[in-house]
N, C-alpha and C. Protein backbone atom coordinates (compact mmCIF):
# COMPACT_ATOMS: atom_id res chain seq x y z
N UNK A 1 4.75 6.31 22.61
CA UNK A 1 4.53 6.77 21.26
C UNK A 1 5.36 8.03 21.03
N UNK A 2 6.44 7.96 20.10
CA UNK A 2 6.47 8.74 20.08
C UNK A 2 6.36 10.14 18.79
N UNK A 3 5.36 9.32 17.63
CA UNK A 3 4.96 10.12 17.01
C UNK A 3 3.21 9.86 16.99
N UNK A 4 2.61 10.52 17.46
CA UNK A 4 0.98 9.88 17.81
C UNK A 4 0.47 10.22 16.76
N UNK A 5 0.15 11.09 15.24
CA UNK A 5 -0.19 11.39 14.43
C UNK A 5 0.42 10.31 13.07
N UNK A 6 1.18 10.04 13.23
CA UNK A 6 1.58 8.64 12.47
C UNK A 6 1.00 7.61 13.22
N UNK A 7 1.33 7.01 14.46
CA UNK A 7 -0.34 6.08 14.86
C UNK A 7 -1.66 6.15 13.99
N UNK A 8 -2.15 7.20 14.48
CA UNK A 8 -3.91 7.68 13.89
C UNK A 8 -3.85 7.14 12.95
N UNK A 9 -2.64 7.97 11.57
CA UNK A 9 -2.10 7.19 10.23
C UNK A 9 -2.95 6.09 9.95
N UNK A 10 -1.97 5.29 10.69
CA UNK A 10 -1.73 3.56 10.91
C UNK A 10 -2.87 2.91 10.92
N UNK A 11 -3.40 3.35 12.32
CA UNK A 11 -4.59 3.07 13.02
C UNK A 11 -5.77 2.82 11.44
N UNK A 12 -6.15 4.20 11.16
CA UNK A 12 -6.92 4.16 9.97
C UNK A 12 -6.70 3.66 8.73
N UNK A 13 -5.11 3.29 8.10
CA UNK A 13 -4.51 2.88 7.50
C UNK A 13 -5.33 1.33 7.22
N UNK A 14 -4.66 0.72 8.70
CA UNK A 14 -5.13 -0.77 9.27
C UNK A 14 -6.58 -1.13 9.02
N UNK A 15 -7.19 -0.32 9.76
CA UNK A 15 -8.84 -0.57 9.75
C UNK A 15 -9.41 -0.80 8.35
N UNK A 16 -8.51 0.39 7.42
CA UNK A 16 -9.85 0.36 5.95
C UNK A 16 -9.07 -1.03 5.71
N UNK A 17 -8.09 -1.75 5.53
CA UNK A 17 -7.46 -2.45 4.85
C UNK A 17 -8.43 -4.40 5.26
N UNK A 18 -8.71 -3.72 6.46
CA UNK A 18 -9.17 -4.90 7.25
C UNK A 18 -11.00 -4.90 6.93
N UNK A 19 -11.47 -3.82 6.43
CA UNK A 19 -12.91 -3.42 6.34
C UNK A 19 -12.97 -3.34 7.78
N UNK A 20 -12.86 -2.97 8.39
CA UNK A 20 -13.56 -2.56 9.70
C UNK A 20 -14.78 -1.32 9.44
N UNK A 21 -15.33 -1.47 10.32
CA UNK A 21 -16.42 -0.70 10.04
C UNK A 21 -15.83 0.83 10.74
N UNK A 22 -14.91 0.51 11.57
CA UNK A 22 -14.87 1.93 12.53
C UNK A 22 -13.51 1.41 13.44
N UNK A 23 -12.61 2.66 14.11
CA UNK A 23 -11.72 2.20 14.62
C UNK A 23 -11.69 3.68 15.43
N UNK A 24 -11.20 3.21 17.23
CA UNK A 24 -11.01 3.71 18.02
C UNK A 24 -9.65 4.71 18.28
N UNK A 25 -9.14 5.51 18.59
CA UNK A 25 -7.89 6.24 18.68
C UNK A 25 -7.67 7.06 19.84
N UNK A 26 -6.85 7.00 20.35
CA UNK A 26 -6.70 8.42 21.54
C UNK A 26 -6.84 9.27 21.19
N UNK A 27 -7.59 10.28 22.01
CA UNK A 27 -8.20 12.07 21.71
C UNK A 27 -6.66 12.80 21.65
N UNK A 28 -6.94 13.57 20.64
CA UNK A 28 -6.32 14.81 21.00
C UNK A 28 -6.70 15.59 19.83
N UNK A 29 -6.70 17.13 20.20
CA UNK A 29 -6.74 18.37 18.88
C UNK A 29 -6.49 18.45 17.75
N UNK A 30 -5.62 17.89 17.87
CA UNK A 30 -4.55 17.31 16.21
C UNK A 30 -5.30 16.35 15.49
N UNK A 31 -5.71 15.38 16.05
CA UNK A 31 -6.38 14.14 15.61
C UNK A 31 -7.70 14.76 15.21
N UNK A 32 -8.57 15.60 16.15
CA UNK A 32 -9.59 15.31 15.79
C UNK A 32 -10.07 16.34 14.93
N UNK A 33 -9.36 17.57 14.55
CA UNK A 33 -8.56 18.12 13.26
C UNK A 33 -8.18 17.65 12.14
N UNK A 34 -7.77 16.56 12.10
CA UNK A 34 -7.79 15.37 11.09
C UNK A 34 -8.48 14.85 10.70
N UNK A 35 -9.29 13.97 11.48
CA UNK A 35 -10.73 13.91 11.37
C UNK A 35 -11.63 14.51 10.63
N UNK A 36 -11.74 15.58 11.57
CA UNK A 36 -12.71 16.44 10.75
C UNK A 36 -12.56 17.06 8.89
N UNK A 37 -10.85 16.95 9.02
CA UNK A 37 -10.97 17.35 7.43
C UNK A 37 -11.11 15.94 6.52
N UNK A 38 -10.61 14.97 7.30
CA UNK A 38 -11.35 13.21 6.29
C UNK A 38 -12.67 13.51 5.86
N UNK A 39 -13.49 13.92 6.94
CA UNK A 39 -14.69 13.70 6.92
C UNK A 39 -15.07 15.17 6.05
N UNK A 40 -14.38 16.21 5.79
CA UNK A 40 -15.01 17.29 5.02
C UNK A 40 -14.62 17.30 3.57
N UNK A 41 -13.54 16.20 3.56
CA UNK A 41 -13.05 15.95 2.06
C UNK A 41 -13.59 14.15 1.52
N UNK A 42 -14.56 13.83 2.13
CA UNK A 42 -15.45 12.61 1.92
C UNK A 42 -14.90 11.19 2.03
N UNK A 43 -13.51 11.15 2.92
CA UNK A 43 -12.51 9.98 2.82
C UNK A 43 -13.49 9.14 4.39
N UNK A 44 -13.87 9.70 5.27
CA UNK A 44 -14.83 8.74 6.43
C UNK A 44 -15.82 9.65 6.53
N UNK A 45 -17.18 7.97 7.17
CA UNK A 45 -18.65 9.10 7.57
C UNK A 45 -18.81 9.57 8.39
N UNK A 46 -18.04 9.71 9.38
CA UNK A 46 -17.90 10.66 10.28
C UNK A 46 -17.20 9.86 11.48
N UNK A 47 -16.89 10.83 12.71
CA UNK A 47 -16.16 10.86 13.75
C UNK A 47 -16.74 11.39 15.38
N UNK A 48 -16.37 10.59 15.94
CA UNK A 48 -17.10 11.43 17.35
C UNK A 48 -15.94 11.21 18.60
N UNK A 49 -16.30 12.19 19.82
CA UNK A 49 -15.49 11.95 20.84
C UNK A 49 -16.25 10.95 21.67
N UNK A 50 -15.58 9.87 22.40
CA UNK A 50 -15.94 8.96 23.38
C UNK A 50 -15.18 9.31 25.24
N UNK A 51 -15.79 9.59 25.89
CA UNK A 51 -15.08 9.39 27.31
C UNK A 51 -15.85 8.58 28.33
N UNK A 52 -14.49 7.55 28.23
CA UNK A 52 -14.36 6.64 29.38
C UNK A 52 -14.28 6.82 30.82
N UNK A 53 -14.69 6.59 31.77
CA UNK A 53 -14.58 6.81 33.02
C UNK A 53 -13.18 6.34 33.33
N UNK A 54 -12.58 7.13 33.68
CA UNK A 54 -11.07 7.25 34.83
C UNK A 54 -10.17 8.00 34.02
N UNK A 55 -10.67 9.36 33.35
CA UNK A 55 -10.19 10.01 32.56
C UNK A 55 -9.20 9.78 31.28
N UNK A 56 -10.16 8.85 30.28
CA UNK A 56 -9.80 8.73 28.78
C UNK A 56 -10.57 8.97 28.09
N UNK A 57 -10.36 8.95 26.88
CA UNK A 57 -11.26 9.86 25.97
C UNK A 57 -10.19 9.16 24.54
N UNK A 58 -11.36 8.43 23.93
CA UNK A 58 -10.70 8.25 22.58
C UNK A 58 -11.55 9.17 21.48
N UNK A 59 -11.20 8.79 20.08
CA UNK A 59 -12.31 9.45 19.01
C UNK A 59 -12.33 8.05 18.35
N UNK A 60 -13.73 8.17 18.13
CA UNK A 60 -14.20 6.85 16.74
C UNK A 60 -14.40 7.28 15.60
N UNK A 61 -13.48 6.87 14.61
CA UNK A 61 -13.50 7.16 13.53
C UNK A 61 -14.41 6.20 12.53
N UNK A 62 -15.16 6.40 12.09
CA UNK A 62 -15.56 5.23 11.25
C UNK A 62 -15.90 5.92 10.07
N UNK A 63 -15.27 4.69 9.49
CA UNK A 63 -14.68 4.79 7.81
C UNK A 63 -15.84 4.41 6.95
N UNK A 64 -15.45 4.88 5.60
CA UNK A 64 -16.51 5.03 4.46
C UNK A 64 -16.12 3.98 3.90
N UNK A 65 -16.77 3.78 3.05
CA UNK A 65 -16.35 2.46 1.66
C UNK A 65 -17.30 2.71 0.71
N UNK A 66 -17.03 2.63 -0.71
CA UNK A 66 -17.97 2.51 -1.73
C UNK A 66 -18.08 1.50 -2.95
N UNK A 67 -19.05 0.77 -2.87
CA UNK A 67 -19.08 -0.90 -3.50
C UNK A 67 -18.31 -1.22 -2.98
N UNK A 68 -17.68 -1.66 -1.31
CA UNK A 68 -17.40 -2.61 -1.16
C UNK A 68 -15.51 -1.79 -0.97
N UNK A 69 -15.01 -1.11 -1.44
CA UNK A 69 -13.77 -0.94 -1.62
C UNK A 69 -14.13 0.43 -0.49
N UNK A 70 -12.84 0.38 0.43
CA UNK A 70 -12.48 1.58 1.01
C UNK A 70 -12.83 3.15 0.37
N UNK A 71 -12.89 4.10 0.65
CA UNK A 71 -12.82 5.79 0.12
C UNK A 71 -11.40 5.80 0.04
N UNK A 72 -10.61 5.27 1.19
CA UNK A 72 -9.35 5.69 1.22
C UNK A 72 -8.01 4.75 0.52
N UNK A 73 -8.18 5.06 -0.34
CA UNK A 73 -6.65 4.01 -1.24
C UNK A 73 -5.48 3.72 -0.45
N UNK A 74 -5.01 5.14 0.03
CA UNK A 74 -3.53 5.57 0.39
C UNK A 74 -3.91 6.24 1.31
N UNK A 75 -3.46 6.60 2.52
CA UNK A 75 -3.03 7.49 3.53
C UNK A 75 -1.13 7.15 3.87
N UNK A 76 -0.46 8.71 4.29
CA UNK A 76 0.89 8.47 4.32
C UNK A 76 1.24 9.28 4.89
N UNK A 77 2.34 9.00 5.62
CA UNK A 77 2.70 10.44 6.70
C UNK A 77 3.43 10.76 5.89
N UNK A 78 3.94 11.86 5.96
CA UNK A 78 4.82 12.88 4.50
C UNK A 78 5.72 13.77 5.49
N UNK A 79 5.66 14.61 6.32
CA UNK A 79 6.52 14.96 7.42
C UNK A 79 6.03 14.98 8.84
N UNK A 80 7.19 14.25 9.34
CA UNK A 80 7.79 13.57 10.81
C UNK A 80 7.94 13.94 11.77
N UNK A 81 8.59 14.36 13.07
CA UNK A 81 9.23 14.57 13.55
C UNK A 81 10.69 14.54 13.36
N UNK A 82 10.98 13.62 12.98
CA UNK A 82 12.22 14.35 12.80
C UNK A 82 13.29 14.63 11.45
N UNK A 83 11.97 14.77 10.63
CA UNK A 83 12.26 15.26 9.41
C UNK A 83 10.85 16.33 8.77
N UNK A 84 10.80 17.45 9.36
CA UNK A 84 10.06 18.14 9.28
C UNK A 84 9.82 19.05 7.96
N UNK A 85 8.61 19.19 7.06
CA UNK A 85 9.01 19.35 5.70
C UNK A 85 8.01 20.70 5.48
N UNK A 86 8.38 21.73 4.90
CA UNK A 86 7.33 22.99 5.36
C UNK A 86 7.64 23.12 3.74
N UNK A 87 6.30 24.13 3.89
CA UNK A 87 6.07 24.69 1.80
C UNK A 87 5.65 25.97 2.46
N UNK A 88 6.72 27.08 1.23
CA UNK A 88 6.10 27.94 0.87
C UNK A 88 4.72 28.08 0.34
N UNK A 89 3.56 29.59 0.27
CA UNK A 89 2.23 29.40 -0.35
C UNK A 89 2.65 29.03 -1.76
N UNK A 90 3.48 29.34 -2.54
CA UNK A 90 3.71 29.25 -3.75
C UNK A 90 4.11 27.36 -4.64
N UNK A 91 4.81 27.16 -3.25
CA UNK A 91 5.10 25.87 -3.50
C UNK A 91 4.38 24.35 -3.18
N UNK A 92 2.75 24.75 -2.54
CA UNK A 92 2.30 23.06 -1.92
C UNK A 92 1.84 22.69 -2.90
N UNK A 93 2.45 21.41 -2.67
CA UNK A 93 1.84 20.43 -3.65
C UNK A 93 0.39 19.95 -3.81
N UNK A 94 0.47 19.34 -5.48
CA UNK A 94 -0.94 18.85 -5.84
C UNK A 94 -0.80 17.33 -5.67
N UNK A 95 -1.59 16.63 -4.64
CA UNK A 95 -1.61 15.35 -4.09
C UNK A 95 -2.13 14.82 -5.52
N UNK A 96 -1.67 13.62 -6.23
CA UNK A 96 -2.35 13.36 -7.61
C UNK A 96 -2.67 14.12 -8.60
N UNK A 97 -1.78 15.49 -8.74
CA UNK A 97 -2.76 16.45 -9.73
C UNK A 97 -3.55 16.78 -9.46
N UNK A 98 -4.15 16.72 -7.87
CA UNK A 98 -5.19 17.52 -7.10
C UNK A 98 -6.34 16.49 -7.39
N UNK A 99 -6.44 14.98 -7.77
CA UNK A 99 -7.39 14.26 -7.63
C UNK A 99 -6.81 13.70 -5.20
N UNK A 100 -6.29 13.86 -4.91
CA UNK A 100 -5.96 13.50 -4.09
C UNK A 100 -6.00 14.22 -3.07
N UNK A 101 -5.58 14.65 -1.47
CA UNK A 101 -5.58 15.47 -0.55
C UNK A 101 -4.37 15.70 -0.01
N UNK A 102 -3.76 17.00 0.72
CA UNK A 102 -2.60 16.97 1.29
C UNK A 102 -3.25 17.40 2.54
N UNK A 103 -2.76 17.28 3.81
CA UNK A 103 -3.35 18.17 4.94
C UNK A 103 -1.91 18.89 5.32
N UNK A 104 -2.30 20.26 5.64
CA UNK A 104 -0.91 20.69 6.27
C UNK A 104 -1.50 21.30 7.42
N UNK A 105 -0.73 21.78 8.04
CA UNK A 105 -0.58 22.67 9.42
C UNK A 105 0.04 23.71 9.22
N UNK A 106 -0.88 24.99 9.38
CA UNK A 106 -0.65 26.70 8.87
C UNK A 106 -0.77 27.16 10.40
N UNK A 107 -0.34 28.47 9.62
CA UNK A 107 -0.67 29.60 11.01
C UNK A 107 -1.98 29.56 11.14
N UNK A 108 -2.76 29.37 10.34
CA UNK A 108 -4.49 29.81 10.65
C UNK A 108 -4.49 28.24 10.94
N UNK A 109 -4.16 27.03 11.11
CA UNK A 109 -4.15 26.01 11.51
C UNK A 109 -4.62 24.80 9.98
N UNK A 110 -5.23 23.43 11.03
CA UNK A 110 -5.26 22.66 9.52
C UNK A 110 -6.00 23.04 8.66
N UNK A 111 -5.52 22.68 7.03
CA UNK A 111 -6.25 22.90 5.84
C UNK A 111 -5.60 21.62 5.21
N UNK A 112 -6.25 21.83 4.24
CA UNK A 112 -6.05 20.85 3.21
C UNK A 112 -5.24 21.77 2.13
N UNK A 113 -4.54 21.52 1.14
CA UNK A 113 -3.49 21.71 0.23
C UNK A 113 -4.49 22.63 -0.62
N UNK A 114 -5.49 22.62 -1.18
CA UNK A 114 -6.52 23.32 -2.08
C UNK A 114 -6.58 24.37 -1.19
N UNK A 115 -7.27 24.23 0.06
CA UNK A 115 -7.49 25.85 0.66
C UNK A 115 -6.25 26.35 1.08
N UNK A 116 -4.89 26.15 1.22
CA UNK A 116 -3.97 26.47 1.81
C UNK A 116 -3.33 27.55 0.35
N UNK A 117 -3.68 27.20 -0.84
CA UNK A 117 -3.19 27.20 -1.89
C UNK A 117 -4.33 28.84 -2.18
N UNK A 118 -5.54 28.59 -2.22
CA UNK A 118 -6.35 29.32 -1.94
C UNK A 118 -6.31 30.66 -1.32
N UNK A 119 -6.13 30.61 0.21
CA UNK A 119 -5.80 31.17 1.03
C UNK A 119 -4.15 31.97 0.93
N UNK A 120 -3.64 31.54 -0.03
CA UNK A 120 -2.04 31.98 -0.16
C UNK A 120 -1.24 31.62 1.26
N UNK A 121 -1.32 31.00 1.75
CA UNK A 121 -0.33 30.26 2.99
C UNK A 121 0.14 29.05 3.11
N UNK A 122 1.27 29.09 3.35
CA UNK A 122 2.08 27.72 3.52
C UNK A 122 2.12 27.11 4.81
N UNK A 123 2.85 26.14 5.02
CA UNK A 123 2.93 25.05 5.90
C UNK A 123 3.68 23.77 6.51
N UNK A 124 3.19 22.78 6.96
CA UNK A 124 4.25 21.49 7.13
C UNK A 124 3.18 20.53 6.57
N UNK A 125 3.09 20.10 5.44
CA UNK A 125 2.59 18.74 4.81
C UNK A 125 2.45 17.15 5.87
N UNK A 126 1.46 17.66 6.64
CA UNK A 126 1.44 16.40 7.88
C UNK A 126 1.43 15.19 7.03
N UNK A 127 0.38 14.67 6.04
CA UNK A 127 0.25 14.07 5.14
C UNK A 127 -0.47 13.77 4.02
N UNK A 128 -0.52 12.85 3.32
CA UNK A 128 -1.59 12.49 1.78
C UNK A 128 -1.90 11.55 1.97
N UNK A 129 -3.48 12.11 1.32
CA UNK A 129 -4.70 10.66 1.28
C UNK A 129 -5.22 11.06 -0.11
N UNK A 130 -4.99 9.63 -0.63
CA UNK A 130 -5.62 9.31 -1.74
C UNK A 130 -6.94 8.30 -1.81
């Protein structure tokens, strides 16, 4: 892999599309940072860590839906590896006119585009969920 945060993407991308109720992912900080802001901006019902014996450790994400249709419309990676895309505080964008979410990665670490905007600090636009 060699972008694992575009996986997760995917991963969750795949699942709502399929209705899955929940979908498995490899652990890491980043991810479960991600996670946690899905779940604080109401896109899944929550997330937990799992460890497997012989040292793995995924996170289960399991996803929301309402009547029947996903929370999540759109998820999209927005910058890459190797096209890395940073905003001034002055400049992050409004995902939909701010009906939508951006997550970035700050010095004070992840936020979402509203508190980053808030907070007056910029970032790298990991990605948008609508």
């Amino acid at each position: 892999m060699t972008d694992p945060i575009a996986d997760f993407i995917t991963q969750i991308r795949n699942a709502s599309l399929a209705n899955k109720e929940s979908c498995q992912v490899q652990h890491s900080k980043m991810k479960r940072e991600l996670a946690r802001i899905l779940k604080a901006s109401g896109y899944i019902r929550g997330y937990e860590d799992i460890d497997i014996p012989g040292n793995k450790k995924f996170l289960k994400v399991e996803l929301k839906y309402v009547d029947g249709e996903s929370a999540i419309s759109s998820i999209d990676r927005y910058s890459r590896p190797g096209r890395r895309i940073y905003f001034a505080a002055s400049e992050v964008p409004k995902v939909l006119g701010g009906m939508g979410t951006g997550i970035l990665t700050t010095s004070q670490g992840l936020m979402t585009d509203y508190q980053a905007r808030q907070q007056n600090v910029g970032g790298e636009l990991i990605c948008k969920v609508q």
